[in-house]
PDB file of N, CA and C in Angstrom:
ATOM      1  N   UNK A   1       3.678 -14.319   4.656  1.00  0.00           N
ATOM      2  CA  UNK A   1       3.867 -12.897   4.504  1.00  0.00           C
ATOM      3  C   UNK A   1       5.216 -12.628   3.867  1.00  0.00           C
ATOM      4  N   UNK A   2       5.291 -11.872   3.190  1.00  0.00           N
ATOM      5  CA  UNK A   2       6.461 -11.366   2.223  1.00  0.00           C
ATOM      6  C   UNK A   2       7.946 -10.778   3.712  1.00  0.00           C
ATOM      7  N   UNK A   3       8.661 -10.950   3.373  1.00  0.00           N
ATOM      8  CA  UNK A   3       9.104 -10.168   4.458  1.00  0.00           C
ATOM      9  C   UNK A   3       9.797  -8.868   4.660  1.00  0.00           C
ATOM     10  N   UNK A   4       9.055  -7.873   3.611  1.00  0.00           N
ATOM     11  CA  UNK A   4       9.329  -6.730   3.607  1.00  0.00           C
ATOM     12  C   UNK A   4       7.448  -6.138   4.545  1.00  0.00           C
ATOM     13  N   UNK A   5       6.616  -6.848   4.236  1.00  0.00           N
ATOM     14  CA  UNK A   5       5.144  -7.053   4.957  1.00  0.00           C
ATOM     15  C   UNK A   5       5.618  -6.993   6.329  1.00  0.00           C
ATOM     16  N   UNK A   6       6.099  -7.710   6.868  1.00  0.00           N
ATOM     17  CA  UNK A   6       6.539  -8.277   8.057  1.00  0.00           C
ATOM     18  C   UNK A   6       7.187  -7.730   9.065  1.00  0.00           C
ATOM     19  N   UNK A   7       8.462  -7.070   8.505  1.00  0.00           N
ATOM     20  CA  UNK A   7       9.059  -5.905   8.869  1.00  0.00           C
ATOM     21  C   UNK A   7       7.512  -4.248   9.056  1.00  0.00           C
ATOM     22  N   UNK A   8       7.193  -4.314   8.048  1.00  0.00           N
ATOM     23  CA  UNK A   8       6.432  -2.969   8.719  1.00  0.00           C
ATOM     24  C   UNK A   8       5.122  -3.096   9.732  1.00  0.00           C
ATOM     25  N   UNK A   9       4.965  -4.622   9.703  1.00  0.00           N
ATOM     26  CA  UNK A   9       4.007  -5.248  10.881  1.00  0.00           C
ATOM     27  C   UNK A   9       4.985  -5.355  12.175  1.00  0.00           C
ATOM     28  N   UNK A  10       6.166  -5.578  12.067  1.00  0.00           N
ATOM     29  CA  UNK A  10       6.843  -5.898  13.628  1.00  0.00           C
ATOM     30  C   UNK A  10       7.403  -4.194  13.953  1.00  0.00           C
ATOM     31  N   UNK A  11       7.425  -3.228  12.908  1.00  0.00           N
ATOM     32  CA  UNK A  11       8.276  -1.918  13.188  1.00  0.00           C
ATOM     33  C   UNK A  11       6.546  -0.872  13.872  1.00  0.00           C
ATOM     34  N   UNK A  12       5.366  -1.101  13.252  1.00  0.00           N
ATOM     35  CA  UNK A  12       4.256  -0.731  14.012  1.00  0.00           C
ATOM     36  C   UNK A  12       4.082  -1.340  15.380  1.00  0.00           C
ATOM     37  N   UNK A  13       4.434  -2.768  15.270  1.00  0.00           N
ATOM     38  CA  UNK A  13       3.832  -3.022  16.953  1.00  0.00           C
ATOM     39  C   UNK A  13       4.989  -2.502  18.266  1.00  0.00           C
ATOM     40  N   UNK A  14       6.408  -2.478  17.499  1.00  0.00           N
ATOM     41  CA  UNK A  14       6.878  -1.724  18.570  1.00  0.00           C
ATOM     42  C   UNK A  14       7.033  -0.313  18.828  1.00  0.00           C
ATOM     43  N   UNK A  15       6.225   0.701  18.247  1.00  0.00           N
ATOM     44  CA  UNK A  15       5.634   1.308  17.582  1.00  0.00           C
ATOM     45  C   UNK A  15       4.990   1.636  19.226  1.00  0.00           C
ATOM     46  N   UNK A  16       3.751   1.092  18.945  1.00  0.00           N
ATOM     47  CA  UNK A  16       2.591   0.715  19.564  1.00  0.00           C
ATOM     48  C   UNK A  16       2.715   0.443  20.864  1.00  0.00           C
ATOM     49  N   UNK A  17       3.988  -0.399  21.363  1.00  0.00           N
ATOM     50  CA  UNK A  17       4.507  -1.192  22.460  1.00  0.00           C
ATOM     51  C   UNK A  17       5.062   0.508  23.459  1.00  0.00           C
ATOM     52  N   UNK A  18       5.740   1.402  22.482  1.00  0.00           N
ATOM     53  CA  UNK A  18       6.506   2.695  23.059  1.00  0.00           C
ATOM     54  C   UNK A  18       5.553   3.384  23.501  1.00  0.00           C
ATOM     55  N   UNK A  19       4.570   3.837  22.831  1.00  0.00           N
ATOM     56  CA  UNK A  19       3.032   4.466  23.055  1.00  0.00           C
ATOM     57  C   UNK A  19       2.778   4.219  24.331  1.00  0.00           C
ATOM     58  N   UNK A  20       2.674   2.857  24.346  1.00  0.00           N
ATOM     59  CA  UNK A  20       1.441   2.025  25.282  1.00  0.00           C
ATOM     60  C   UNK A  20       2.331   2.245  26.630  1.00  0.00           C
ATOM     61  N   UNK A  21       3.702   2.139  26.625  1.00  0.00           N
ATOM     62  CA  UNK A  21       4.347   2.171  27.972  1.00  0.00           C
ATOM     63  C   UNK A  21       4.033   3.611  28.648  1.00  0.00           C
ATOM     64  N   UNK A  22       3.907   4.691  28.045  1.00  0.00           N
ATOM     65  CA  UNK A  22       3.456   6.290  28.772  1.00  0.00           C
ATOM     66  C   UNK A  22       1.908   6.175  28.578  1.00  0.00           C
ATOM     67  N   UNK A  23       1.299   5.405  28.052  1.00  0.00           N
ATOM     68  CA  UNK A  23      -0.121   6.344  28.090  1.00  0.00           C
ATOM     69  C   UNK A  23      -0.697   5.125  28.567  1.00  0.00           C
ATOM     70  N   UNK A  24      -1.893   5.827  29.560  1.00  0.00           N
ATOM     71  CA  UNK A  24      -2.912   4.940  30.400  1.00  0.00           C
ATOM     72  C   UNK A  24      -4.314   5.586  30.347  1.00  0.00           C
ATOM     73  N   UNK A  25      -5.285   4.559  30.495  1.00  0.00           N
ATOM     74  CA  UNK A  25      -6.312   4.864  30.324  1.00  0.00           C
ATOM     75  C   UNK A  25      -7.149   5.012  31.475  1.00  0.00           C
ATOM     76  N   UNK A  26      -8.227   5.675  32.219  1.00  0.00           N
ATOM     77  CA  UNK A  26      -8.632   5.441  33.535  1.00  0.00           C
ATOM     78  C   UNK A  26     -10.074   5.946  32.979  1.00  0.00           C
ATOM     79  N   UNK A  27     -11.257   5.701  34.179  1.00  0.00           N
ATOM     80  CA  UNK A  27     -12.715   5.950  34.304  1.00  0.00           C
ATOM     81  C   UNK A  27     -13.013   7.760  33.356  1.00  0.00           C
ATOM     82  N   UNK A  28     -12.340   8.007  34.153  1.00  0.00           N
ATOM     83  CA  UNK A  28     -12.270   9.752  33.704  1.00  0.00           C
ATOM     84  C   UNK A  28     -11.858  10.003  32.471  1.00  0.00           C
ATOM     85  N   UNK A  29     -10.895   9.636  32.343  1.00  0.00           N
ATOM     86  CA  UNK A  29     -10.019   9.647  30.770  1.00  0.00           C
ATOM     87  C   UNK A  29      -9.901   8.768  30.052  1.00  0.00           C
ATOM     88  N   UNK A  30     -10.451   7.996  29.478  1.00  0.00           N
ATOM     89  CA  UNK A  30     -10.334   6.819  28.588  1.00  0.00           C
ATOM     90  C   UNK A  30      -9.254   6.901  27.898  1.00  0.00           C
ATOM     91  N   UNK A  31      -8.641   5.817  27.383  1.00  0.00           N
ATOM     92  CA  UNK A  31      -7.620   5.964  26.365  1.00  0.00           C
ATOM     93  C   UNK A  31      -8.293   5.549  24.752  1.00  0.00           C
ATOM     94  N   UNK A  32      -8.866   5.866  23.996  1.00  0.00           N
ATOM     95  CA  UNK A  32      -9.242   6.426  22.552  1.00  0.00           C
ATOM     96  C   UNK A  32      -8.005   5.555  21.591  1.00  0.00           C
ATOM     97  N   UNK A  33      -8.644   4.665  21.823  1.00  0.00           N
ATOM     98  CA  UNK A  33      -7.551   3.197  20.653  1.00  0.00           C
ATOM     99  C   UNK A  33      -8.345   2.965  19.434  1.00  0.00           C
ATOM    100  N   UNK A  34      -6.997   3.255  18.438  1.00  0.00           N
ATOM    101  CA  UNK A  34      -7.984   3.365  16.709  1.00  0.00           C
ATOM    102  C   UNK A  34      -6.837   1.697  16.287  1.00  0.00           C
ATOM    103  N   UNK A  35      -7.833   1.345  15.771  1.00  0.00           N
ATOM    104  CA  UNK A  35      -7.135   0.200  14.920  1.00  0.00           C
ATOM    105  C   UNK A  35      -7.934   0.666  13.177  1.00  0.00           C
ATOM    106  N   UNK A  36      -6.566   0.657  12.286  1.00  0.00           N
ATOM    107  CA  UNK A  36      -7.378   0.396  11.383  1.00  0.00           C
ATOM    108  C   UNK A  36      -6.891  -0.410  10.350  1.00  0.00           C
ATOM    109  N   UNK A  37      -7.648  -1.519   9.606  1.00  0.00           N
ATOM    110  CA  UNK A  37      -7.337  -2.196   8.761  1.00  0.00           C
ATOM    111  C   UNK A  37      -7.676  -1.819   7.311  1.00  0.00           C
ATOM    112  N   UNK A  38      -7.165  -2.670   6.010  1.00  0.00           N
ATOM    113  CA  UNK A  38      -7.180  -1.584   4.743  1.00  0.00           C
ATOM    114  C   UNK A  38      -8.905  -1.371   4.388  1.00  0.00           C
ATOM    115  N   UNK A  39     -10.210  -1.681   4.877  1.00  0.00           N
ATOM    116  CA  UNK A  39     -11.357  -1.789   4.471  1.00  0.00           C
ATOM    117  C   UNK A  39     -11.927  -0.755   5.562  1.00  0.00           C
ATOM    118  N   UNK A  40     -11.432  -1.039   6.636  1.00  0.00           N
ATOM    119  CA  UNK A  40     -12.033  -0.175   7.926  1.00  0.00           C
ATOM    120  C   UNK A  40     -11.524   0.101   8.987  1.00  0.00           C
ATOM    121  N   UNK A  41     -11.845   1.157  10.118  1.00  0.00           N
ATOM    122  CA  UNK A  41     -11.402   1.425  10.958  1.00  0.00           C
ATOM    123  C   UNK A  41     -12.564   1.419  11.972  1.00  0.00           C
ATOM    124  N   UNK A  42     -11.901   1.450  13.012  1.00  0.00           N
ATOM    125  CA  UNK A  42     -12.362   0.571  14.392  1.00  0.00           C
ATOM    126  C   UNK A  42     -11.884   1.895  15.585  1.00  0.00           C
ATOM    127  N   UNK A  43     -12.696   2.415  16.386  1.00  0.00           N
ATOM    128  CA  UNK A  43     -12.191   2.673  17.896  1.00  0.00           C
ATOM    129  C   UNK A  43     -13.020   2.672  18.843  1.00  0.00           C
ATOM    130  N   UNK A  44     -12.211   2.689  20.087  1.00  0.00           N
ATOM    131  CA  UNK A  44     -12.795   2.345  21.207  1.00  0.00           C
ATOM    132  C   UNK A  44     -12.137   3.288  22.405  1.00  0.00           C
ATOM    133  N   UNK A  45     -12.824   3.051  23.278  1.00  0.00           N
ATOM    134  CA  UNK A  45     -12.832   3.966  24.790  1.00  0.00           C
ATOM    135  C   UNK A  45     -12.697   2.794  25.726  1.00  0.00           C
ATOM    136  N   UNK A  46     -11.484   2.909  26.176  1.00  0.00           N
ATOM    137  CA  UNK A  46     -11.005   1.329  27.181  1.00  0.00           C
ATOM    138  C   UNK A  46     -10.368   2.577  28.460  1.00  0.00           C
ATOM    139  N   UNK A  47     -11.213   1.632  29.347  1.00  0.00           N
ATOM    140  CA  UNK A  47     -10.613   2.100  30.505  1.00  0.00           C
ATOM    141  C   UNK A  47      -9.671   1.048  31.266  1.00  0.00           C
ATOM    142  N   UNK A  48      -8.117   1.428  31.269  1.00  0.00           N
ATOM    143  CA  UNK A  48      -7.128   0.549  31.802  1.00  0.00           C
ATOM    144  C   UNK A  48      -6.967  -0.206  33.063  1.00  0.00           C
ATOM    145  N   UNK A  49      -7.764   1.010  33.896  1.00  0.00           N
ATOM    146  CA  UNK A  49      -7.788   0.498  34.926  1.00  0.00           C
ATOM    147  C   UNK A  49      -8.730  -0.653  35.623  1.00  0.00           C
ATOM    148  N   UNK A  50      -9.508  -0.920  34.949  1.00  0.00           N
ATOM    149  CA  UNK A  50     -10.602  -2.090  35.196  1.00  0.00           C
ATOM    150  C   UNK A  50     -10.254  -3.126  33.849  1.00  0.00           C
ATOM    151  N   UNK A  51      -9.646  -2.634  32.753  1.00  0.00           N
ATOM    152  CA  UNK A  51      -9.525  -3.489  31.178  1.00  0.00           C
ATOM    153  C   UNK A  51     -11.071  -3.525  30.792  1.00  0.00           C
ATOM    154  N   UNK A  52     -11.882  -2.704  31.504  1.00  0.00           N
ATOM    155  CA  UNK A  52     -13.123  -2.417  30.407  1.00  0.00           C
ATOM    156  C   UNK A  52     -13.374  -1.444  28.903  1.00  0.00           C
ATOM    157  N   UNK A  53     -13.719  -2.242  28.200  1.00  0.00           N
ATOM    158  CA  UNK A  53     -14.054  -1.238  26.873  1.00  0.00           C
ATOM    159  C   UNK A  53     -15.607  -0.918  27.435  1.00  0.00           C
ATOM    160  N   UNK A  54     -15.302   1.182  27.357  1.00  0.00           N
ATOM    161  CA  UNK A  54     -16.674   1.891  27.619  1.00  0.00           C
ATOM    162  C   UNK A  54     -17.497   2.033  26.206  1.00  0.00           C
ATOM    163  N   UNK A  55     -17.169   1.595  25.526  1.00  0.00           N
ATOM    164  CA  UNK A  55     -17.842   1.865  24.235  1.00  0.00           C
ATOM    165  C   UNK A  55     -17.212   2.089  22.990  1.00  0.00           C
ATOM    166  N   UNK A  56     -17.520   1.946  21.830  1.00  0.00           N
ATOM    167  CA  UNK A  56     -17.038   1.223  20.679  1.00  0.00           C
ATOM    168  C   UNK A  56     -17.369   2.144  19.460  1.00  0.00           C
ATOM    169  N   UNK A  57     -16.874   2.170  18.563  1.00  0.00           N
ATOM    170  CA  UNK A  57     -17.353   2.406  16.575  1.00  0.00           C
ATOM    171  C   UNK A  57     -16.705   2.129  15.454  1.00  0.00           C
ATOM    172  N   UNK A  58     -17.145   1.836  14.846  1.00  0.00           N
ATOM    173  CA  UNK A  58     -16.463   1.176  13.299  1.00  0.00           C
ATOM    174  C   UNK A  58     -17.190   1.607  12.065  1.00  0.00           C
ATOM    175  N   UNK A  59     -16.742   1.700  11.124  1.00  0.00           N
ATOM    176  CA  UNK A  59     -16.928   2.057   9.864  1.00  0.00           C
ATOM    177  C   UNK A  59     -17.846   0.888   9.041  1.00  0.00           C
ATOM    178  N   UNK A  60     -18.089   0.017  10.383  1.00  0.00           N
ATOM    179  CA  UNK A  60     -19.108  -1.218   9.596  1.00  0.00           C
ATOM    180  C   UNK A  60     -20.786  -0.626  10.413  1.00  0.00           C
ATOM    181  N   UNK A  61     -20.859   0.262  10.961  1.00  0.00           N
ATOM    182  CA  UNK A  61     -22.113   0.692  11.989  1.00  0.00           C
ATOM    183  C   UNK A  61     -22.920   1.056  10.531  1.00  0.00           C
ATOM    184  N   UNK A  62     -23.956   1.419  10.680  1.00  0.00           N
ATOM    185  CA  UNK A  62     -25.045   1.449   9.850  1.00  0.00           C
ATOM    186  C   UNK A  62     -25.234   3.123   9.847  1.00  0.00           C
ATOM    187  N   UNK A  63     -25.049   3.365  11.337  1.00  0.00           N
ATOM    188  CA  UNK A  63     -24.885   5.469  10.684  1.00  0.00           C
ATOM    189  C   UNK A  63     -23.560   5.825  10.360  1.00  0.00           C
ATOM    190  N   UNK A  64     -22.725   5.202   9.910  1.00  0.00           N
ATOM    191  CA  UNK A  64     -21.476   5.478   9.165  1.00  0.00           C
ATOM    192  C   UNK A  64     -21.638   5.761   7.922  1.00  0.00           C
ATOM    193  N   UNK A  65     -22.016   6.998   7.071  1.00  0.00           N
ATOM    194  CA  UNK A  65     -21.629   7.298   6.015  1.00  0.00           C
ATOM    195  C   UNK A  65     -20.191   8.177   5.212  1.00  0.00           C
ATOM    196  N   UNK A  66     -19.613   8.074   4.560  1.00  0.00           N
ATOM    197  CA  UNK A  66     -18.948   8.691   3.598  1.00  0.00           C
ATOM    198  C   UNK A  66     -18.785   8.040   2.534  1.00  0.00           C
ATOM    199  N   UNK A  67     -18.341   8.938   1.058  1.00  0.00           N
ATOM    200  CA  UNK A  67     -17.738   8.468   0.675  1.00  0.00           C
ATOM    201  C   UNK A  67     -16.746   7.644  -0.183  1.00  0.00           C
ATOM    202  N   UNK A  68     -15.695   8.110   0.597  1.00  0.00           N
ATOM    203  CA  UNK A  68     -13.998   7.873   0.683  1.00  0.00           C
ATOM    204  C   UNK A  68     -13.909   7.530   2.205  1.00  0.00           C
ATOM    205  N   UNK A  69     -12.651   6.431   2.207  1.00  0.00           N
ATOM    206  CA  UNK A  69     -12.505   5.825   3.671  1.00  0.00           C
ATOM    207  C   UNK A  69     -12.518   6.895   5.009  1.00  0.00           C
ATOM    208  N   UNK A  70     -11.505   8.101   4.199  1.00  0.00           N
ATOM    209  CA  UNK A  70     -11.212   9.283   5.165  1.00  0.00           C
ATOM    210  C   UNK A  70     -12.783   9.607   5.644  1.00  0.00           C
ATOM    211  N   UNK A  71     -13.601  10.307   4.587  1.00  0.00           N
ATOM    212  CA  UNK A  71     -15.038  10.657   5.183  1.00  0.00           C
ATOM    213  C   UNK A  71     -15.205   9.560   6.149  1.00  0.00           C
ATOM    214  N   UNK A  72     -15.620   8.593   5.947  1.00  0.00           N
ATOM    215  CA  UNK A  72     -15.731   7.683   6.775  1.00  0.00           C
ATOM    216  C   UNK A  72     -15.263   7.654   8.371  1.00  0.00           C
ATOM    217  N   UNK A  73     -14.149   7.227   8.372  1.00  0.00           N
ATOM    218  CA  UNK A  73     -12.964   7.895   9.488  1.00  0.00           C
ATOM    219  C   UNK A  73     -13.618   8.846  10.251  1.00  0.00           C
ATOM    220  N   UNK A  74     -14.001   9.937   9.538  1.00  0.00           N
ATOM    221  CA  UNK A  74     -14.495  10.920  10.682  1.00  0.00           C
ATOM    222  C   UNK A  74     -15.688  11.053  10.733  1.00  0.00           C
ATOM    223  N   UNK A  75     -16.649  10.209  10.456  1.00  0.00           N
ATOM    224  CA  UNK A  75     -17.495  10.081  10.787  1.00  0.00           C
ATOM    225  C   UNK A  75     -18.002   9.136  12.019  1.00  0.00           C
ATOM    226  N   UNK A  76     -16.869   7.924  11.634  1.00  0.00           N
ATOM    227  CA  UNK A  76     -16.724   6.947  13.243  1.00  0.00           C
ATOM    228  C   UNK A  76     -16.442   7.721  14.464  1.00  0.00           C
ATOM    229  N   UNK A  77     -15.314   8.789  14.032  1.00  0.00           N
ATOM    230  CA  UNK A  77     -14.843   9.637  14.979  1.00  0.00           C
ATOM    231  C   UNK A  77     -16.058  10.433  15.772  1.00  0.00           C
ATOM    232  N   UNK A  78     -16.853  11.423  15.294  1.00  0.00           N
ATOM    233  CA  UNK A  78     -17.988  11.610  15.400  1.00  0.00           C
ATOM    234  C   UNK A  78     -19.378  10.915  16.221  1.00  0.00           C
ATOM    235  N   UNK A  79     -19.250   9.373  15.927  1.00  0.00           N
ATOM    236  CA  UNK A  79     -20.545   8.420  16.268  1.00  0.00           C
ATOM    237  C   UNK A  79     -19.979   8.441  17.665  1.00  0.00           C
ATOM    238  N   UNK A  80     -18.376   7.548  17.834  1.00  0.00           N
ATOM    239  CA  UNK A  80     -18.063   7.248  18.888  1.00  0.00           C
ATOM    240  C   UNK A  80     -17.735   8.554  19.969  1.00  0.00           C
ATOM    241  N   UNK A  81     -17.906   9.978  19.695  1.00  0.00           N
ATOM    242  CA  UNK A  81     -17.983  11.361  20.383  1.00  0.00           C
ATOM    243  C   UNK A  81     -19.368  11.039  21.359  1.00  0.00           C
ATOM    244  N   UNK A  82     -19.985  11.161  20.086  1.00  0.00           N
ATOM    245  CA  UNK A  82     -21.645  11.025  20.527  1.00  0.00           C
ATOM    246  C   UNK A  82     -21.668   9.723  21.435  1.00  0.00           C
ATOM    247  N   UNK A  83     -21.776   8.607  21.517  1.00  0.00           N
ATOM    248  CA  UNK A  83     -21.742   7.706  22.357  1.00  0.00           C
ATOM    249  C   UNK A  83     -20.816   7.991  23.790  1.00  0.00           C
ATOM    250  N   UNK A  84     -19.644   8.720  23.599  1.00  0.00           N
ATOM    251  CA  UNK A  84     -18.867   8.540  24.278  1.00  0.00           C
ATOM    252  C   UNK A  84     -19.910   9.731  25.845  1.00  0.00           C
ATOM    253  N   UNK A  85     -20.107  10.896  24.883  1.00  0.00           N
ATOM    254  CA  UNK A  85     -20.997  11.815  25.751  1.00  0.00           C
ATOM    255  C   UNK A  85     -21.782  10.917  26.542  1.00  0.00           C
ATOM    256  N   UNK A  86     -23.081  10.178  25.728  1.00  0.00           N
ATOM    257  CA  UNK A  86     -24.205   9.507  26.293  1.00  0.00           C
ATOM    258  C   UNK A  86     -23.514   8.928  27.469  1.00  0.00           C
ATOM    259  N   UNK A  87     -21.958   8.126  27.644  1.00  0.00           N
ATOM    260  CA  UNK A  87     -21.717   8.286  28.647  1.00  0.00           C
ATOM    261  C   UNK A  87     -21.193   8.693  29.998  1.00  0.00           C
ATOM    262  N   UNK A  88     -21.127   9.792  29.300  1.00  0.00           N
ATOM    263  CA  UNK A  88     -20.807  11.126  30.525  1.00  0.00           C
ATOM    264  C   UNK A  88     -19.288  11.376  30.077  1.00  0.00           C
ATOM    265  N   UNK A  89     -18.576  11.266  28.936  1.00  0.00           N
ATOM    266  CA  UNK A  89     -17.075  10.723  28.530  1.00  0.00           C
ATOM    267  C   UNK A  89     -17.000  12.446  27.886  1.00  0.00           C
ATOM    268  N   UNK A  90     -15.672  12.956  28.367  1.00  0.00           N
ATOM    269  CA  UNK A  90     -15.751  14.466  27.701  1.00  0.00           C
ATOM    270  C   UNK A  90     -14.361  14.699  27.240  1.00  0.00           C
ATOM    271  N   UNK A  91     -13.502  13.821  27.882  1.00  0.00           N
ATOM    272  CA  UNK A  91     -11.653  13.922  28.252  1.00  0.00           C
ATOM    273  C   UNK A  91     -11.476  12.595  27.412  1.00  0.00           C
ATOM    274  N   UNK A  92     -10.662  12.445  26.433  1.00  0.00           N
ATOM    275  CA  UNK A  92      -9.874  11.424  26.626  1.00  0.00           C
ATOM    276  C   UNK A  92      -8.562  11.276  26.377  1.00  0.00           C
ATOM    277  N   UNK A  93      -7.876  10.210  25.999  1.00  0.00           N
ATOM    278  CA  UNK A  93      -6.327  10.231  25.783  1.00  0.00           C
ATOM    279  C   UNK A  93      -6.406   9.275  24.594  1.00  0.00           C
ATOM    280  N   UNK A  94      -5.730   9.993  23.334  1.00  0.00           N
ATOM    281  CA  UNK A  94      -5.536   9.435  22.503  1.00  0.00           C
ATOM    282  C   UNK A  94      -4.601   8.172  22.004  1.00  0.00           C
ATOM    283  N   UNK A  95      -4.439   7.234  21.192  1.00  0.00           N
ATOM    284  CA  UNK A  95      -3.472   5.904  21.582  1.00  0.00           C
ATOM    285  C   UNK A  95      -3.719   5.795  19.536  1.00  0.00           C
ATOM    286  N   UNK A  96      -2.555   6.258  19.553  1.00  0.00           N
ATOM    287  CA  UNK A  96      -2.880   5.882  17.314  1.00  0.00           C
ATOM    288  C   UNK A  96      -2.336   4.781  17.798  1.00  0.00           C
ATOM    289  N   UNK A  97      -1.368   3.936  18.432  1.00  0.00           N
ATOM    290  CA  UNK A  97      -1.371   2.275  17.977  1.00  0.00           C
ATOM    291  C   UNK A  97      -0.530   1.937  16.936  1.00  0.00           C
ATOM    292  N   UNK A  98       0.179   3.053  16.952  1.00  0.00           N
ATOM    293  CA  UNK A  98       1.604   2.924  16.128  1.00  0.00           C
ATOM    294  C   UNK A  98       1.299   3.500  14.674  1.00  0.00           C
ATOM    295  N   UNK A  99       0.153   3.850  14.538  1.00  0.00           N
ATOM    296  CA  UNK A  99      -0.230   4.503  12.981  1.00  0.00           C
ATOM    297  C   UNK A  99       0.895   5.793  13.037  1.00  0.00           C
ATOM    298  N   UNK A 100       0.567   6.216  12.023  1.00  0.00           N
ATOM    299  CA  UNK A 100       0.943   7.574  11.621  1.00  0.00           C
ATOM    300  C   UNK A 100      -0.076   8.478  12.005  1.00  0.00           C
ATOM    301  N   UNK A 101       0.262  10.074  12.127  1.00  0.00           N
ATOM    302  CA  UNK A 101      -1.107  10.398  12.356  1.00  0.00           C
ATOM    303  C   UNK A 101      -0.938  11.229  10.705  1.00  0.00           C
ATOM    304  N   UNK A 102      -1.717  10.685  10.234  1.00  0.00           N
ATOM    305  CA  UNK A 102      -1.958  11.364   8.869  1.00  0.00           C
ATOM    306  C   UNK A 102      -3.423  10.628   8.097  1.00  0.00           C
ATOM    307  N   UNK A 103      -3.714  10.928   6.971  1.00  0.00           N
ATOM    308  CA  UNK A 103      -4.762  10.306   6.405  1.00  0.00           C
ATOM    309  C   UNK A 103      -6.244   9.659   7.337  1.00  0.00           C
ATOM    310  N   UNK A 104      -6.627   8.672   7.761  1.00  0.00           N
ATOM    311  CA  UNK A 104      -7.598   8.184   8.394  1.00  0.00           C
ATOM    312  C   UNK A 104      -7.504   8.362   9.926  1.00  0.00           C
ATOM    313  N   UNK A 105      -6.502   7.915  10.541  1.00  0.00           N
ATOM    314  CA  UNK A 105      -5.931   8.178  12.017  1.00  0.00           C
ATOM    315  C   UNK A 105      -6.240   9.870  11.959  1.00  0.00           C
ATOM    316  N   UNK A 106      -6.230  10.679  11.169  1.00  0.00           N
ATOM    317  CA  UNK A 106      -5.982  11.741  11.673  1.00  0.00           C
ATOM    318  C   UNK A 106      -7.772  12.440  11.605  1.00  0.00           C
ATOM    319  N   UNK A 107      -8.145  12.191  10.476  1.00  0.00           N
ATOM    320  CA  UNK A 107      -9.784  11.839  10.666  1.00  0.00           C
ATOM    321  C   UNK A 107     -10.618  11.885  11.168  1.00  0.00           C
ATOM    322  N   UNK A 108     -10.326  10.663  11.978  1.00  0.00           N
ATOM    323  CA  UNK A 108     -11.345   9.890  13.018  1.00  0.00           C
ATOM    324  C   UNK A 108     -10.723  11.106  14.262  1.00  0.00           C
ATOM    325  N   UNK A 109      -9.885  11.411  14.623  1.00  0.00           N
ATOM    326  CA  UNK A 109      -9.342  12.097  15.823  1.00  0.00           C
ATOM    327  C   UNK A 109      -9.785  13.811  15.392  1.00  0.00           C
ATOM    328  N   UNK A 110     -10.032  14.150  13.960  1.00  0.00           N
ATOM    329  CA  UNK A 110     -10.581  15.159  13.970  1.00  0.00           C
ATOM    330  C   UNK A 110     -12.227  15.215  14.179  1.00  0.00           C
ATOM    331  N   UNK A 111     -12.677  13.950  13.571  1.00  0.00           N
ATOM    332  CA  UNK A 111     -14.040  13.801  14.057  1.00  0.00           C
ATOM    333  C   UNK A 111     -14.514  13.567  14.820  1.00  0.00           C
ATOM    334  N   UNK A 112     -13.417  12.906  16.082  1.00  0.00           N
ATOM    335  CA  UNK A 112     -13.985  12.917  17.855  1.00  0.00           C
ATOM    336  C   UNK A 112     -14.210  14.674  18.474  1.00  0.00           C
ATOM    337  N   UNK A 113     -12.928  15.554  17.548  1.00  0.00           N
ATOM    338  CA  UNK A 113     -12.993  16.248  18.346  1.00  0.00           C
ATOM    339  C   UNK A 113     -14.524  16.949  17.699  1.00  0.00           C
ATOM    340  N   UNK A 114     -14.605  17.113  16.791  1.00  0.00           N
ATOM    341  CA  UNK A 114     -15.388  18.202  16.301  1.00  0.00           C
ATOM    342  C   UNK A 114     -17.199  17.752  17.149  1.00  0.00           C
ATOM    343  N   UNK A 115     -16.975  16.254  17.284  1.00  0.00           N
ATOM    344  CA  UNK A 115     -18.194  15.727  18.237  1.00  0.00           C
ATOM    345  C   UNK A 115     -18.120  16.221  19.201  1.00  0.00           C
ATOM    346  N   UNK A 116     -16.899  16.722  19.963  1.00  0.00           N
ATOM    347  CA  UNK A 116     -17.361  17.482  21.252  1.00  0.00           C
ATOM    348  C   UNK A 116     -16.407  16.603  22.566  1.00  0.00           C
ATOM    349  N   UNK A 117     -15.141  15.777  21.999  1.00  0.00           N
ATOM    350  CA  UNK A 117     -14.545  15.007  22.440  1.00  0.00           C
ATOM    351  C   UNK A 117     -13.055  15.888  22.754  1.00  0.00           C
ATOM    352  N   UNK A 118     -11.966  16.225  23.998  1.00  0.00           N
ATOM    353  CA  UNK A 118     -11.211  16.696  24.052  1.00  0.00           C
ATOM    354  C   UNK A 118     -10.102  15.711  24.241  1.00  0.00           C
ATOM    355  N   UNK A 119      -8.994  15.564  22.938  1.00  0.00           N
ATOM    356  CA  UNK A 119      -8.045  14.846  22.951  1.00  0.00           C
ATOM    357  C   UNK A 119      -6.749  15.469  23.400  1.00  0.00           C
TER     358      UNK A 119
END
């Protein structure tokens, strides 16, 4: 890795590390963790207190359409709403994971909500 790469990989995870020390995830409130890499984005509903993931979506699912990555984005945002309902999931707590909230991060978190998801 170049080490100007490197630097903005170690300045996100502590980033991520500051986040993670205030926010927790529980049965009731999931904590809503987006990872995204340059092809796709990924989130999930982890409950902290057991370290179970309640359910999952990615931009690789088959009802994922947009598109531009952003469409996309909020459309995961959206799938994983809908799933999240099916399981009784209405609250959660958001975790960007050291992103920015702008462009795709911001997206997917507009497309949980507009599914019916309260961040």
């Amino acid at each position: 890795m170049a080490k100007g790469k490197q630097e903005k990989v170690q300045r996100r995870q502590r980033i991520h590390d500051s986040i993670r020390e205030s926010m927790f995830g529980t049965s009731v409130r999931p904590r809503l963790s987006v990872y995204r890499s340059n092809k796709y984005i990924y989130a999930q509903l982890v409950d902290d207190m057991e370290g179970n993931t309640l359910t999952s979506a990615s931009s690789l699912a088959d009802e994922v359409e947009g598109e531009t990555p952003t469409e996309e984005s909020h459309a995961v945002g959206e799938l994983l709403a809908e799933r999240a309902q099916e399981e009784g999931i209405e609250k959660v707590v958001f975790d960007r994971s050291g992103y920015k909230y702008h462009g795709r991060v911001q997206a997917l978190a507009e497309g949980a909500r507009d599914g019916g998801l309260q961040l």
